[in-house]
PDB file of N, CA and C in Angstrom:
ATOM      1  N   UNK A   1     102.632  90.246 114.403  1.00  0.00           N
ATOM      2  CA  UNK A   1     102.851  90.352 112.963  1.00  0.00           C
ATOM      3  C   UNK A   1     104.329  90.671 112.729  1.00  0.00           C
ATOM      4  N   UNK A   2     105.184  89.941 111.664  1.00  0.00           N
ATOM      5  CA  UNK A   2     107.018  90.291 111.436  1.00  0.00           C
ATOM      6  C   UNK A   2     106.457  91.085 110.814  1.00  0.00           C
ATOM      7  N   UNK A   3     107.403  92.190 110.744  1.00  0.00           N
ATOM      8  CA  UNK A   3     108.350  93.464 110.156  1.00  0.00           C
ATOM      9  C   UNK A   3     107.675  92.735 108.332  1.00  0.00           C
ATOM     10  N   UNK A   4     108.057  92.069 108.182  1.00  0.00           N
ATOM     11  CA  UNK A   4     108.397  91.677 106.296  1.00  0.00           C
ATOM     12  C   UNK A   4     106.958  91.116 106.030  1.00  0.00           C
ATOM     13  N   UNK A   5     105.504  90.727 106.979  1.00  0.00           N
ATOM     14  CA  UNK A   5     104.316  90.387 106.420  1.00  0.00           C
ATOM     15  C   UNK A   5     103.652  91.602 106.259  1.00  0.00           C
ATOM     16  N   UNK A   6     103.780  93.118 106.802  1.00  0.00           N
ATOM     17  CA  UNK A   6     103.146  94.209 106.882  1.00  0.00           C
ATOM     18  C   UNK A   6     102.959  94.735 105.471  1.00  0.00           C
ATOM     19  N   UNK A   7     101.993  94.941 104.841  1.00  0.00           N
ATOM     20  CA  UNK A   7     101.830  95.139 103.661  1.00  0.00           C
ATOM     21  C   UNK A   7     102.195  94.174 102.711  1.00  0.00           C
ATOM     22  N   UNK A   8     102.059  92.868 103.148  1.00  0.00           N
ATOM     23  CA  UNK A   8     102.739  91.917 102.237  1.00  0.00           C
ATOM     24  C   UNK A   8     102.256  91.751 100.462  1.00  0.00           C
ATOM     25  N   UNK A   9     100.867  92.245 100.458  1.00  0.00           N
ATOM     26  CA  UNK A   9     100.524  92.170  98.971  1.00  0.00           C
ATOM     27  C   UNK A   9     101.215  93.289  98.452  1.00  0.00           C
ATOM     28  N   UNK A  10     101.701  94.599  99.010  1.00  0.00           N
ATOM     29  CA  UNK A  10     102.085  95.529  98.058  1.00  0.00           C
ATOM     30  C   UNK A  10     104.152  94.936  98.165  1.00  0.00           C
ATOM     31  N   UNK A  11     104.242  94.563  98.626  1.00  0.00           N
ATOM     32  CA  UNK A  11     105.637  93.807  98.146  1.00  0.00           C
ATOM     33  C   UNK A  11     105.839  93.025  97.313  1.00  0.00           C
ATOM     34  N   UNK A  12     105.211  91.924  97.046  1.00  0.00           N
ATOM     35  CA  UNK A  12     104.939  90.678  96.544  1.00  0.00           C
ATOM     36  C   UNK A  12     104.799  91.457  95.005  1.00  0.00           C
ATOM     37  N   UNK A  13     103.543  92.273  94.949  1.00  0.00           N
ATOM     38  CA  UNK A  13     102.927  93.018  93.919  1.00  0.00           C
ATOM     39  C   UNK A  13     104.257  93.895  93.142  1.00  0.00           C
ATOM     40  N   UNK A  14     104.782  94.282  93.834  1.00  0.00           N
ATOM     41  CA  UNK A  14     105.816  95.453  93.713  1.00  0.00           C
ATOM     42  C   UNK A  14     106.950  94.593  92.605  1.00  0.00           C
ATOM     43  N   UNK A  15     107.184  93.426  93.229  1.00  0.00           N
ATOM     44  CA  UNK A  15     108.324  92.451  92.745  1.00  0.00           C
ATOM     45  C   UNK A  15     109.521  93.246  92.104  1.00  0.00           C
ATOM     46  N   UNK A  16     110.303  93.560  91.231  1.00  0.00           N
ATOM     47  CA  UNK A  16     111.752  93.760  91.030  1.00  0.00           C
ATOM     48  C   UNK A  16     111.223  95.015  90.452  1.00  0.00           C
ATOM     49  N   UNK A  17     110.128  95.754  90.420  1.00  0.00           N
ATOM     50  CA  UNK A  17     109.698  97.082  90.509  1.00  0.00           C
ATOM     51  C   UNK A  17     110.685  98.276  91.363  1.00  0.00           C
ATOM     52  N   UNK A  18     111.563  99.551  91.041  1.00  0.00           N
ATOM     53  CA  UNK A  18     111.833  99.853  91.778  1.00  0.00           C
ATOM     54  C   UNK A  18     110.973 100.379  92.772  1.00  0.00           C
ATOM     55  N   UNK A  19     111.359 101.154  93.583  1.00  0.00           N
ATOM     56  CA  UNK A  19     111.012 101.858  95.009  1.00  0.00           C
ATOM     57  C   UNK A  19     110.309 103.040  94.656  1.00  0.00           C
ATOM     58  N   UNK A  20     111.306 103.689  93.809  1.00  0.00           N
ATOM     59  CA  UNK A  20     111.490 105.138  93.243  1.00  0.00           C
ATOM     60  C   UNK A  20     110.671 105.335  92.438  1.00  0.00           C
ATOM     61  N   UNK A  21     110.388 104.588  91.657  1.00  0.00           N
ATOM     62  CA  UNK A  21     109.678 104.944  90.497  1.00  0.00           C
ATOM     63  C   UNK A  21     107.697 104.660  91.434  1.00  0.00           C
ATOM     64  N   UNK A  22     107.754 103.948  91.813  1.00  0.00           N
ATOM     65  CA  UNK A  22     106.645 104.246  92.220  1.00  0.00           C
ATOM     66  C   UNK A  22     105.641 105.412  93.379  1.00  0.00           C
ATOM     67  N   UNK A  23     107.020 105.679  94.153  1.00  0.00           N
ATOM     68  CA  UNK A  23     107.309 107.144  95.284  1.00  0.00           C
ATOM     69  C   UNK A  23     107.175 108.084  94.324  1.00  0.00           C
ATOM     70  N   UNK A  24     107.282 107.842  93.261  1.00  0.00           N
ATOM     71  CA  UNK A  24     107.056 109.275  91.953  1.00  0.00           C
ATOM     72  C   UNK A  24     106.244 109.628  91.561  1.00  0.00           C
ATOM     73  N   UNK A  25     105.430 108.525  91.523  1.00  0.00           N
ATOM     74  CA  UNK A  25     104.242 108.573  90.653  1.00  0.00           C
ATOM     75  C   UNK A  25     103.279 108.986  92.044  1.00  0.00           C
ATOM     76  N   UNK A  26     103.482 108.624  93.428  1.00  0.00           N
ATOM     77  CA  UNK A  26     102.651 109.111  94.569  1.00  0.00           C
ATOM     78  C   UNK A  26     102.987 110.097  94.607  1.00  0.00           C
ATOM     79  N   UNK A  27     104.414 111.453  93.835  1.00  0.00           N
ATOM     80  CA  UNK A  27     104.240 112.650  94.294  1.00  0.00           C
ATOM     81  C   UNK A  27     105.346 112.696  95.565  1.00  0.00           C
ATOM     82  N   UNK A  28     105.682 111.360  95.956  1.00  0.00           N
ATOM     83  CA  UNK A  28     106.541 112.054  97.662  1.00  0.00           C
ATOM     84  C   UNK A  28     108.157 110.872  96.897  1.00  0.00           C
ATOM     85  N   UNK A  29     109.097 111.103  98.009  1.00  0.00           N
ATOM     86  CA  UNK A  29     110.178 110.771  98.270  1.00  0.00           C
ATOM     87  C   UNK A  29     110.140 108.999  98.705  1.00  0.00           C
ATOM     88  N   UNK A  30     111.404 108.424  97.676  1.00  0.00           N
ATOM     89  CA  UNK A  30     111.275 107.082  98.046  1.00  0.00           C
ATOM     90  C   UNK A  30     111.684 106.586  99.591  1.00  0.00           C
ATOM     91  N   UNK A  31     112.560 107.502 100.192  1.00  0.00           N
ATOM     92  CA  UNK A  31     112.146 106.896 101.840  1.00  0.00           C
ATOM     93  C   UNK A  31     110.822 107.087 102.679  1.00  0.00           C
ATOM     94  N   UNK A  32     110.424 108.056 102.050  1.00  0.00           N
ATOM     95  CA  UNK A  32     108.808 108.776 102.844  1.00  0.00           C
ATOM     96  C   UNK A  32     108.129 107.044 102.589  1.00  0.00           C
ATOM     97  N   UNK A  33     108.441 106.534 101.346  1.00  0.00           N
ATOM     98  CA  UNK A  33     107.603 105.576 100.910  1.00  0.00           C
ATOM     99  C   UNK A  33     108.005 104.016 101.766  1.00  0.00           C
ATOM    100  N   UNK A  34     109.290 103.878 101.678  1.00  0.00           N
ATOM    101  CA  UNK A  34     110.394 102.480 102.432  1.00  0.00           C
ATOM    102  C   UNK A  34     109.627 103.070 104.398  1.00  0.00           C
ATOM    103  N   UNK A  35     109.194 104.318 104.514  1.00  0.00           N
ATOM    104  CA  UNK A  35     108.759 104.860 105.620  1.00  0.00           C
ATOM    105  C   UNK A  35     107.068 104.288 106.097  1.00  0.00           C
ATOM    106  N   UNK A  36     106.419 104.211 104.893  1.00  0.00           N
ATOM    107  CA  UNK A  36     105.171 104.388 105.261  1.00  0.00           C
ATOM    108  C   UNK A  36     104.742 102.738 105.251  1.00  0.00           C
ATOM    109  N   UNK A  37     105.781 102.144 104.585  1.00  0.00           N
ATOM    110  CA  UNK A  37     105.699 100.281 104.332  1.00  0.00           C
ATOM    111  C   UNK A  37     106.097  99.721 105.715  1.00  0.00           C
ATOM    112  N   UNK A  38     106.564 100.582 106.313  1.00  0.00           N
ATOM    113  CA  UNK A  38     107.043  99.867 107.783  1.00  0.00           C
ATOM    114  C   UNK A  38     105.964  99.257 109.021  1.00  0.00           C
ATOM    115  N   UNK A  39     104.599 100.146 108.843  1.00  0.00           N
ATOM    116  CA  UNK A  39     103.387 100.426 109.691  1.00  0.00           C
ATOM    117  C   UNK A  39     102.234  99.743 108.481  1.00  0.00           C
ATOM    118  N   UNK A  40     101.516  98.581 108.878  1.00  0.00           N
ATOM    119  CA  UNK A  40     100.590  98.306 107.578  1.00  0.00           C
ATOM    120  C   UNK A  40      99.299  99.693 107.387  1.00  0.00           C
ATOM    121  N   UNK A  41      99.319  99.914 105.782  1.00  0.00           N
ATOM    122  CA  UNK A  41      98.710 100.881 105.518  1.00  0.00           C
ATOM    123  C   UNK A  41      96.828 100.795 105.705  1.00  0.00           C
ATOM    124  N   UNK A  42      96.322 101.890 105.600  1.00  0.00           N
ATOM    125  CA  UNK A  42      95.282 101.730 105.568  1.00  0.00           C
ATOM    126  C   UNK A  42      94.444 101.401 104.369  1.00  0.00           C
ATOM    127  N   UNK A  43      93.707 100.685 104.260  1.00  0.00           N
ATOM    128  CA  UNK A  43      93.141  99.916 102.781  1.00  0.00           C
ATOM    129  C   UNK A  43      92.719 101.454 101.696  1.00  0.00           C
ATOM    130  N   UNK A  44      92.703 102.324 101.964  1.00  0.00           N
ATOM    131  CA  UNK A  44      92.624 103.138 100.864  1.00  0.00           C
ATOM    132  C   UNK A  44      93.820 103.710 100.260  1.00  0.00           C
ATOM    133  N   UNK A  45      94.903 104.001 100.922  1.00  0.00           N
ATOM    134  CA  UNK A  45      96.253 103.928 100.585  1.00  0.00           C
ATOM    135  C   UNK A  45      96.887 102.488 100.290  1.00  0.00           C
ATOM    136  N   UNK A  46      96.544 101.645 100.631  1.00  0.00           N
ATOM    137  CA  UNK A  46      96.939 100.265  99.983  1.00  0.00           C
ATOM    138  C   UNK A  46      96.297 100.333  98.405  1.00  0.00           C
ATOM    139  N   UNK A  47      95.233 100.608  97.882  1.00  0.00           N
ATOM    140  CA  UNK A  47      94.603 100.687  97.324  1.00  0.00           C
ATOM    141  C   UNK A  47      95.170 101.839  96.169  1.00  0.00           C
ATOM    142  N   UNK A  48      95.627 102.814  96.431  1.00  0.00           N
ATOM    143  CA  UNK A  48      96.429 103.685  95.523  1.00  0.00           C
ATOM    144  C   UNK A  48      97.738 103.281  95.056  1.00  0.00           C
ATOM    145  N   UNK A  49      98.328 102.723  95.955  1.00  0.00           N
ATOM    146  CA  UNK A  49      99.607 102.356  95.872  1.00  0.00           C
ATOM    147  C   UNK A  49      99.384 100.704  94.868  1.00  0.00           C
ATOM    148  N   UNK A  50      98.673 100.103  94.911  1.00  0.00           N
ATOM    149  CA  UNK A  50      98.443  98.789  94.389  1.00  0.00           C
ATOM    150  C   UNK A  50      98.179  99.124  92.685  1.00  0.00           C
ATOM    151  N   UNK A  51      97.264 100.088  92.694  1.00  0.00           N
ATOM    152  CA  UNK A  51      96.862 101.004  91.072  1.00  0.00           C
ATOM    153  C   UNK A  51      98.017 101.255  90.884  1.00  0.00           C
ATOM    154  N   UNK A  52      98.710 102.051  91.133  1.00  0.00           N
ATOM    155  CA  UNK A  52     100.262 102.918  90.269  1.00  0.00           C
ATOM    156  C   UNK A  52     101.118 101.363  90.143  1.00  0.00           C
ATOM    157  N   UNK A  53     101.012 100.493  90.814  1.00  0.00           N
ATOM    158  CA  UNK A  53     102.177  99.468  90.521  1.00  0.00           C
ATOM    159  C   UNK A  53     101.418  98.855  89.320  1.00  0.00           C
ATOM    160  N   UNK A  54     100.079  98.503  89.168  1.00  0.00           N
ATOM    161  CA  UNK A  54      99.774  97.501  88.626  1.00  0.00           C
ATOM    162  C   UNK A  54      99.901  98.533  86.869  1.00  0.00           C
ATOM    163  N   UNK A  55      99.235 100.008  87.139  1.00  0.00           N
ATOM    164  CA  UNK A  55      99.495 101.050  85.707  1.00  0.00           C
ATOM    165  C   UNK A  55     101.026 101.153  85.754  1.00  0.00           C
ATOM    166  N   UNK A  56     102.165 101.031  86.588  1.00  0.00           N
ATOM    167  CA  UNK A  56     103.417 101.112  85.837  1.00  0.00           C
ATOM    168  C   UNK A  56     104.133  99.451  85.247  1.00  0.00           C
ATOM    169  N   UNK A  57     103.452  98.548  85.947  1.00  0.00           N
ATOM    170  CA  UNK A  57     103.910  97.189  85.231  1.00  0.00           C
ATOM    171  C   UNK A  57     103.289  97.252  84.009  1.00  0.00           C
ATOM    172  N   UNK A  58     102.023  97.405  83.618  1.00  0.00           N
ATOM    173  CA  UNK A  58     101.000  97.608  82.358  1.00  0.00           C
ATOM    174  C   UNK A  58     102.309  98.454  81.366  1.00  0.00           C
ATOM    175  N   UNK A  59     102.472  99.774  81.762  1.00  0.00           N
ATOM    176  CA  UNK A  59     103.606 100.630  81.134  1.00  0.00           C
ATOM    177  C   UNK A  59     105.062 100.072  80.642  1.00  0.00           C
ATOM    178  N   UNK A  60     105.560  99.285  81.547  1.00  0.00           N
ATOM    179  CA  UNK A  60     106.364  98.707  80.944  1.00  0.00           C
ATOM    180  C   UNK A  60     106.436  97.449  80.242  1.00  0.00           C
ATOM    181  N   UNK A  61     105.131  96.530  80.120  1.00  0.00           N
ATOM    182  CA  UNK A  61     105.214  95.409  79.440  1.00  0.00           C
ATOM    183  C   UNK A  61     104.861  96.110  77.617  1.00  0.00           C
ATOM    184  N   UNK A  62     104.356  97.237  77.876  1.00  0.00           N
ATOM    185  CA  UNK A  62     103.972  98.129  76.662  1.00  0.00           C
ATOM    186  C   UNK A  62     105.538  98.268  76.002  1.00  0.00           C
ATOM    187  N   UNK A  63     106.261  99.032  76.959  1.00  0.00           N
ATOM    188  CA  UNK A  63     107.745  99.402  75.875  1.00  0.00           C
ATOM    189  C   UNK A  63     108.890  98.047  75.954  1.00  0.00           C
ATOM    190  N   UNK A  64     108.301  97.184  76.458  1.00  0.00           N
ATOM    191  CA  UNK A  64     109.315  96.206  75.723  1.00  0.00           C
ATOM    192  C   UNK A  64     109.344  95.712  74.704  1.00  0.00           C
TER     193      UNK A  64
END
């Protein structure tokens, strides 16, 4: 498996989303997060992380 397919739906998903803003909303630090994308996650942490992107894209199509 390359380095760049490991978690490939939460990248793709993520798209021009920052880093930070979503490491925020998990509570930890955006390298803890650029950290934990390196190793593919386990489907229940894929699964949290997929919710906060999809409730902060929702959030911002709201304030535009």
């Amino acid at each position: 498996m390359k380095i760049f397919e490991r978690n490939k739906e939460i990248r793709q998903l993520k798209g021009n989303l920052p880093i930070w803003v979503i490491a925020e909303k998990l509570g930890i630090h955006e390298n803890t997060l650029y950290r934990k994308l390196r190793k593919e996650l386990h489907e229940s942490e894929k699964k949290e992380i997929i919710k906060i992107i999809k409730s902060l894209k929702a959030t911002f199509k709201e304030e535009e």
